[in-house]
PDB file of N, CA and C in Angstrom:
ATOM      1  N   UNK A   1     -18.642   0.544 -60.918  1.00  0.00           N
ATOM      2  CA  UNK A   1     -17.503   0.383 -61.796  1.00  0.00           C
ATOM      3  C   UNK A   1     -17.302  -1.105 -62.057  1.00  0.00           C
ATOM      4  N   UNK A   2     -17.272  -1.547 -63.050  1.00  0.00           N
ATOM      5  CA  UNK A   2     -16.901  -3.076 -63.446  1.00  0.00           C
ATOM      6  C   UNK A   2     -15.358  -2.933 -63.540  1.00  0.00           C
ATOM      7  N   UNK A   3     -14.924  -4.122 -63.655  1.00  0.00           N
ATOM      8  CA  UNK A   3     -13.390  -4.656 -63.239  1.00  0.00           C
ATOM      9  C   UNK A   3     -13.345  -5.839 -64.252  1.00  0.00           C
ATOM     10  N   UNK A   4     -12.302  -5.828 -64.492  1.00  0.00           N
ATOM     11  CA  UNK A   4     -11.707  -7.239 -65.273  1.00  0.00           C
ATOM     12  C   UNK A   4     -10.549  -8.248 -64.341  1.00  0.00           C
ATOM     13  N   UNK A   5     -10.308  -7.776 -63.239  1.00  0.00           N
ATOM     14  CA  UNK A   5      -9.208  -7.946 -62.412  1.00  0.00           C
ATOM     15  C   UNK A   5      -9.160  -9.237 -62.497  1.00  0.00           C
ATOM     16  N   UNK A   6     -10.737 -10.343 -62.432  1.00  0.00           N
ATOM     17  CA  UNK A   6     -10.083 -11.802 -61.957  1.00  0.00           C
ATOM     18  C   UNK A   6      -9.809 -12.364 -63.487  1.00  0.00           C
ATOM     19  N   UNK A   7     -10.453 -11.729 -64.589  1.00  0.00           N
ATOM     20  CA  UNK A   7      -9.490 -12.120 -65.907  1.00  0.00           C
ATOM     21  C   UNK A   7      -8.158 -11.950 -65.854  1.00  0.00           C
ATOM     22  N   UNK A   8      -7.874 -10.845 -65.762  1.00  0.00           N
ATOM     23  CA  UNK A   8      -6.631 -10.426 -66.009  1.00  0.00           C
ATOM     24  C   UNK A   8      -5.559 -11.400 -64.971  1.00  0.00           C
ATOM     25  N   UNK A   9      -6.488 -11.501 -63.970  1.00  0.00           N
ATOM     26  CA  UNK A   9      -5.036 -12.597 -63.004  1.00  0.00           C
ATOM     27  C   UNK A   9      -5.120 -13.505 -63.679  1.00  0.00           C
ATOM     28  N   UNK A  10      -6.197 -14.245 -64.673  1.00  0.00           N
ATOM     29  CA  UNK A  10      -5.921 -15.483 -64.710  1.00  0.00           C
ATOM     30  C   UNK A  10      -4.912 -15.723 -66.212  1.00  0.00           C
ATOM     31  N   UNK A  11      -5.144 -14.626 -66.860  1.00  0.00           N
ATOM     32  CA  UNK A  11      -4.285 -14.730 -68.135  1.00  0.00           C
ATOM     33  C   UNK A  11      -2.966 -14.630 -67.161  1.00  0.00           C
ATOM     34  N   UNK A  12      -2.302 -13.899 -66.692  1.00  0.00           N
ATOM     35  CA  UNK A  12      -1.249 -14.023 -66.136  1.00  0.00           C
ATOM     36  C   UNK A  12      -0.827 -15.215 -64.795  1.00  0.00           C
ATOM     37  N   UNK A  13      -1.755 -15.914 -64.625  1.00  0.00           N
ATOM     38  CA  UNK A  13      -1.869 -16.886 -63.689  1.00  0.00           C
ATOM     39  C   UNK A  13      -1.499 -16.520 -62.326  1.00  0.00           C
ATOM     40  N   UNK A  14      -2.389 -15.672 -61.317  1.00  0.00           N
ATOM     41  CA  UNK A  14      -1.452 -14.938 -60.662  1.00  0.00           C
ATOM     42  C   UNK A  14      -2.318 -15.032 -59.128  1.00  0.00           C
ATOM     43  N   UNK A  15      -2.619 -15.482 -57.919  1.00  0.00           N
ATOM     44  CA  UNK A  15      -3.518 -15.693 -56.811  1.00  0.00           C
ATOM     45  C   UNK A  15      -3.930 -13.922 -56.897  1.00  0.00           C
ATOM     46  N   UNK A  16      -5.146 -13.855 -55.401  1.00  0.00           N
ATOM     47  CA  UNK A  16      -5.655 -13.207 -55.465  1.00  0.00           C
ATOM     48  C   UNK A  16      -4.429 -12.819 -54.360  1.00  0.00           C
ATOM     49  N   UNK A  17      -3.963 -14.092 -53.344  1.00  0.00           N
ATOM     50  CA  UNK A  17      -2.709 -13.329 -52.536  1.00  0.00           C
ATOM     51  C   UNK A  17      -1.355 -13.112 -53.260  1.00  0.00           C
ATOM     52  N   UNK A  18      -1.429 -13.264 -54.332  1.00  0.00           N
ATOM     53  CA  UNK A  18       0.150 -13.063 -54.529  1.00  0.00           C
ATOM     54  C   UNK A  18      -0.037 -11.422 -55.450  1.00  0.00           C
ATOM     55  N   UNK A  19      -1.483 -11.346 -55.967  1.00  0.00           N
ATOM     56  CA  UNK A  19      -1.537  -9.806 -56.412  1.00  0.00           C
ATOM     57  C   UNK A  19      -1.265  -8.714 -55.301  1.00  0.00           C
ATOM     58  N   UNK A  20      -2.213  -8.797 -53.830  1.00  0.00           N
ATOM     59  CA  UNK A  20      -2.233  -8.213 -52.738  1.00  0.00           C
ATOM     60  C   UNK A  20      -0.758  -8.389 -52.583  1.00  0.00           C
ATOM     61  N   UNK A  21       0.152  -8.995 -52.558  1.00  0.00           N
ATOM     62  CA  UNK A  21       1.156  -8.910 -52.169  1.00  0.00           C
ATOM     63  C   UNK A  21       2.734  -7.835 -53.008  1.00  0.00           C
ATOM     64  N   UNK A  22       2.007  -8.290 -54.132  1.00  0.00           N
ATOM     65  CA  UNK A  22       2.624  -7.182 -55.249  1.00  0.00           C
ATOM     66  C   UNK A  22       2.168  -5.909 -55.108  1.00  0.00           C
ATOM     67  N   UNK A  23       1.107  -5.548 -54.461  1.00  0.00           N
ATOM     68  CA  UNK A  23       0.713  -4.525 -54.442  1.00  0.00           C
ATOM     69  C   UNK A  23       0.455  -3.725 -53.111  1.00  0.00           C
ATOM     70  N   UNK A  24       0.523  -4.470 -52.127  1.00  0.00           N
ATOM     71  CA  UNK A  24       0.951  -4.016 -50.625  1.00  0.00           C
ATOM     72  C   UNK A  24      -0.469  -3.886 -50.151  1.00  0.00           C
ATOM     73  N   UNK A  25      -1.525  -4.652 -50.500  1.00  0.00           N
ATOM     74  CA  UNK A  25      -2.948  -4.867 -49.720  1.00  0.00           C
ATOM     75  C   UNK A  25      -2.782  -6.252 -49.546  1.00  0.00           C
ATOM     76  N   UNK A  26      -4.213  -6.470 -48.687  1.00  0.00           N
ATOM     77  CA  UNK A  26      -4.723  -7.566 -48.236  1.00  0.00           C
ATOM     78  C   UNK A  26      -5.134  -8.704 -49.100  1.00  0.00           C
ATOM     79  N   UNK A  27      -5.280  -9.988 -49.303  1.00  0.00           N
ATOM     80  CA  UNK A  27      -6.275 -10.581 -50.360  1.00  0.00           C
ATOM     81  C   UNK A  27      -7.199 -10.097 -50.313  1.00  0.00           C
ATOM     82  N   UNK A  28      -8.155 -10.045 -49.216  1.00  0.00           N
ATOM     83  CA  UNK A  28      -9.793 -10.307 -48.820  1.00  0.00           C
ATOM     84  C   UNK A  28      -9.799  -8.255 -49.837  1.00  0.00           C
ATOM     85  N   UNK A  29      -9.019  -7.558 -49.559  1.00  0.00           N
ATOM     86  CA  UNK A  29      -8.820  -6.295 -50.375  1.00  0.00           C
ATOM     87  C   UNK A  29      -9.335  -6.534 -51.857  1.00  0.00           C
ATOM     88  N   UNK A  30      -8.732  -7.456 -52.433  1.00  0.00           N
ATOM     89  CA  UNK A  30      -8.783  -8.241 -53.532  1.00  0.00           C
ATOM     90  C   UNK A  30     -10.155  -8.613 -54.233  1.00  0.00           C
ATOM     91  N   UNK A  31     -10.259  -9.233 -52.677  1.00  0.00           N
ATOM     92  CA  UNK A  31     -11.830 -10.244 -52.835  1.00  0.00           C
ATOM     93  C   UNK A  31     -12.891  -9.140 -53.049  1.00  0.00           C
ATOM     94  N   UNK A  32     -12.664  -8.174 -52.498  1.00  0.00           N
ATOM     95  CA  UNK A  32     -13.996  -7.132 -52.309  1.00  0.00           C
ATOM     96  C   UNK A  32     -14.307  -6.062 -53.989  1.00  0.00           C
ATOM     97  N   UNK A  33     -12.229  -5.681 -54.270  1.00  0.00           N
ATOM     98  CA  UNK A  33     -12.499  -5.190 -55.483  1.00  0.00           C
ATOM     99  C   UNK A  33     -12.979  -5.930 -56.943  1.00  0.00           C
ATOM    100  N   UNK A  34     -12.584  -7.411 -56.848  1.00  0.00           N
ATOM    101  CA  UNK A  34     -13.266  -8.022 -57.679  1.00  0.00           C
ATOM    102  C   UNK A  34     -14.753  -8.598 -58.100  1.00  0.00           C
ATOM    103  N   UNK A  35     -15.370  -8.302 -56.606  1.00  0.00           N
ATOM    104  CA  UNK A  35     -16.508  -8.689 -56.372  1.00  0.00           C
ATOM    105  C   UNK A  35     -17.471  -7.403 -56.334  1.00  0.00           C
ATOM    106  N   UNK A  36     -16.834  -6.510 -57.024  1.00  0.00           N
ATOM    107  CA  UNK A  36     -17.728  -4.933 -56.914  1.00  0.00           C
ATOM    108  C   UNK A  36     -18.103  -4.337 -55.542  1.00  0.00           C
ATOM    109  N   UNK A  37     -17.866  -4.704 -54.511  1.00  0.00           N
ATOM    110  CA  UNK A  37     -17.817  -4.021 -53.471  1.00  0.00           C
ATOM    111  C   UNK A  37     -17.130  -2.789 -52.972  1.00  0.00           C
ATOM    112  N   UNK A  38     -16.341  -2.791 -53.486  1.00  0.00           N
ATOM    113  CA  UNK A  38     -15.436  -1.768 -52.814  1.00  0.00           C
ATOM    114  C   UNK A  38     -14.303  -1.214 -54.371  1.00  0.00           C
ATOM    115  N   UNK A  39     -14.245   0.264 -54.589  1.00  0.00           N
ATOM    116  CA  UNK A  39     -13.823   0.674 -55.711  1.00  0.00           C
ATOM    117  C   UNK A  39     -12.297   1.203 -55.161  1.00  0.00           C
ATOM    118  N   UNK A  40     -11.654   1.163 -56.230  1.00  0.00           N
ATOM    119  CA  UNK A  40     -10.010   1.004 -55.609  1.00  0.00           C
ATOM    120  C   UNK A  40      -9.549   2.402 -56.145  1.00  0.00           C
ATOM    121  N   UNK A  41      -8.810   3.104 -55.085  1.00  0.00           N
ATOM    122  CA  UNK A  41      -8.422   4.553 -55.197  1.00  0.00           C
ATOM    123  C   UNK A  41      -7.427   4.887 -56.346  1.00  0.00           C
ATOM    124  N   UNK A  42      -7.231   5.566 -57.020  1.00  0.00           N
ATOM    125  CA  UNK A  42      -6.278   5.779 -58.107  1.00  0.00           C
ATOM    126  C   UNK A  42      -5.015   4.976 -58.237  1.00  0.00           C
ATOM    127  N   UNK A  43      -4.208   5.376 -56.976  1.00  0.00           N
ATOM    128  CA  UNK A  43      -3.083   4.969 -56.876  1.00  0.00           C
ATOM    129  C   UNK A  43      -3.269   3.512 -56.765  1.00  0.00           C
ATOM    130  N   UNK A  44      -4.039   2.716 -56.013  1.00  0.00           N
ATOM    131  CA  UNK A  44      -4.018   1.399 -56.029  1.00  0.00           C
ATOM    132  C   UNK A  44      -4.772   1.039 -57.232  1.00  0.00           C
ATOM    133  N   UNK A  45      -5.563   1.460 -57.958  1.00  0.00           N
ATOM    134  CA  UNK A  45      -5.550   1.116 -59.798  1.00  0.00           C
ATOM    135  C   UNK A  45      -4.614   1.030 -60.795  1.00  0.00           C
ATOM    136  N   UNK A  46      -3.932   2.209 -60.067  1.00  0.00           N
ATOM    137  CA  UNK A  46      -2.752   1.992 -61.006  1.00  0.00           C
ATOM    138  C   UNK A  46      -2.049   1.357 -60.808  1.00  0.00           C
ATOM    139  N   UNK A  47      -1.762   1.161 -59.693  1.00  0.00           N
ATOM    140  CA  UNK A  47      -0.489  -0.168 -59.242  1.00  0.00           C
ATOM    141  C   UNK A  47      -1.322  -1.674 -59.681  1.00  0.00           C
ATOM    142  N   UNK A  48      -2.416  -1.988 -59.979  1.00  0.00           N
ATOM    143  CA  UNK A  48      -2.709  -3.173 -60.611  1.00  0.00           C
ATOM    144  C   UNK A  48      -2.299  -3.102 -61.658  1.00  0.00           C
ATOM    145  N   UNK A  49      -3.160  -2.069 -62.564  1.00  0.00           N
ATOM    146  CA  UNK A  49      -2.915  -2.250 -64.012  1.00  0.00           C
ATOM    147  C   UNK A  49      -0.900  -1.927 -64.203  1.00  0.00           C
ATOM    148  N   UNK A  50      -0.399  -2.018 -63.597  1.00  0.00           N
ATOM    149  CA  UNK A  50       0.770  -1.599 -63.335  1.00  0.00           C
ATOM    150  C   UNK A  50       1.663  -2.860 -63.904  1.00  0.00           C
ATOM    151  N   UNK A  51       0.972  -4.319 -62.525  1.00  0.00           N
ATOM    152  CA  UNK A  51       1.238  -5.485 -62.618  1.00  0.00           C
ATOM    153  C   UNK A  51       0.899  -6.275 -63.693  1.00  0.00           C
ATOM    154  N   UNK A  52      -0.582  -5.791 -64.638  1.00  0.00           N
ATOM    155  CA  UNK A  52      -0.647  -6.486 -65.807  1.00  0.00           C
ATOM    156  C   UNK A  52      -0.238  -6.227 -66.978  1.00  0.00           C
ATOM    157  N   UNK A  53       0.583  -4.808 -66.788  1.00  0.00           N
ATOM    158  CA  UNK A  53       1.020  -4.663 -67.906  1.00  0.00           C
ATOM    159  C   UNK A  53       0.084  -3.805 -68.676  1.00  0.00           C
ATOM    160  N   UNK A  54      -1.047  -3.375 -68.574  1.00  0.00           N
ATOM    161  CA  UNK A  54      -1.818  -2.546 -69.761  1.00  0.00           C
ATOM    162  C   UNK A  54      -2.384  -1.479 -68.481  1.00  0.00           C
ATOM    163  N   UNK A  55      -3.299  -0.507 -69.799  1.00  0.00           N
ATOM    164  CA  UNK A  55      -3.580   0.441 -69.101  1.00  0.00           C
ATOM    165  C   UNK A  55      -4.839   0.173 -67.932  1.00  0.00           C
ATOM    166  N   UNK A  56      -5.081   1.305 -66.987  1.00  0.00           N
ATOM    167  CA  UNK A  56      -6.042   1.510 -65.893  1.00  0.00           C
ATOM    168  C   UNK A  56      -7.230   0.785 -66.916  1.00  0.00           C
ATOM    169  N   UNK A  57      -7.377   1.261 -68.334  1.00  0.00           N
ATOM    170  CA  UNK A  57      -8.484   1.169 -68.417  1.00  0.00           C
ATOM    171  C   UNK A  57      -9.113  -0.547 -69.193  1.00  0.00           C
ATOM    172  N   UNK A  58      -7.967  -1.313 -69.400  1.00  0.00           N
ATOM    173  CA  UNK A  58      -8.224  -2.328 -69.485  1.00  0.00           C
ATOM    174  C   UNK A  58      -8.512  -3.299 -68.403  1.00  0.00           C
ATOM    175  N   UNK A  59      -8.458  -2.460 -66.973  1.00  0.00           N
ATOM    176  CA  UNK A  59      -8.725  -3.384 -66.082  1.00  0.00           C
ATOM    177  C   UNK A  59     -10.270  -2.732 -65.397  1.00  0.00           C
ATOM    178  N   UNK A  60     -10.524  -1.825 -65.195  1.00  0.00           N
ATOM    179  CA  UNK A  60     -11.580  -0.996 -64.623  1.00  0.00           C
ATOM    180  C   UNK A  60     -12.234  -0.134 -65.844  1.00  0.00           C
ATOM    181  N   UNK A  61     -13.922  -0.307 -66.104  1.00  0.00           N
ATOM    182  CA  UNK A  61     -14.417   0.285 -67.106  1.00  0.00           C
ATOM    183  C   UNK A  61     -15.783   1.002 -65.724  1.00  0.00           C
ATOM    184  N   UNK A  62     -15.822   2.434 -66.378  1.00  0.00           N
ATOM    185  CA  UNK A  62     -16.806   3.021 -65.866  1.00  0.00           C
ATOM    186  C   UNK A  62     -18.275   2.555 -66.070  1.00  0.00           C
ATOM    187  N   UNK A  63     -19.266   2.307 -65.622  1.00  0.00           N
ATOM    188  CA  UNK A  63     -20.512   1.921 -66.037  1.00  0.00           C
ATOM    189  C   UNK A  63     -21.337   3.179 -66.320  1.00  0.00           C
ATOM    190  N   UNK A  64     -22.544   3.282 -66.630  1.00  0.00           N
ATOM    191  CA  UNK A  64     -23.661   4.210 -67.245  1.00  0.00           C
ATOM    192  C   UNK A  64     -24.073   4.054 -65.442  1.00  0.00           C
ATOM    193  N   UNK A  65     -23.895   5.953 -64.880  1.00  0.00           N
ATOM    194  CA  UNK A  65     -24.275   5.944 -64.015  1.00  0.00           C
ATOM    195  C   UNK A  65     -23.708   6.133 -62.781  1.00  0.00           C
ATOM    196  N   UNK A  66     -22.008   5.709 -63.027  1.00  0.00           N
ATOM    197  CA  UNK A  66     -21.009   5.930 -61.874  1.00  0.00           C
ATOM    198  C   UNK A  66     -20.335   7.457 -62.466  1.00  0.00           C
TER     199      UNK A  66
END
């Protein structure tokens, strides 16, 4: 799954700890979903795209294959 997450913080100017914190995870949480490691469960997708204001799907796009 690709992510837009560290765009999207930066249009809103926003740390990777002060998102985790809006959202009740860890940074290093952060670090892993932005870095494609680790894919983020519904509810914590939605609570991002929550914080930027647009939908799930402007922040997380499915790839050919997932």
């Amino acid at each position: 799954m690709k992510n837009n997450l560290r765009v999207k913080r930066a249009i809103k100017n926003i740390t990777q700890a002060e998102l985790a914190a809006l959202i009740q995870v860890s940074r290093q949480t952060i670090n892993t979903i932005e870095s494609g490691k680790y894919v983020p469960s519904t509810v914590l997708a939605l609570k991002m795209a929550n914080v930027f204001g647009v939908p799930v799907e402007e922040v997380f796009e499915l790839e050919e294959g997932d």
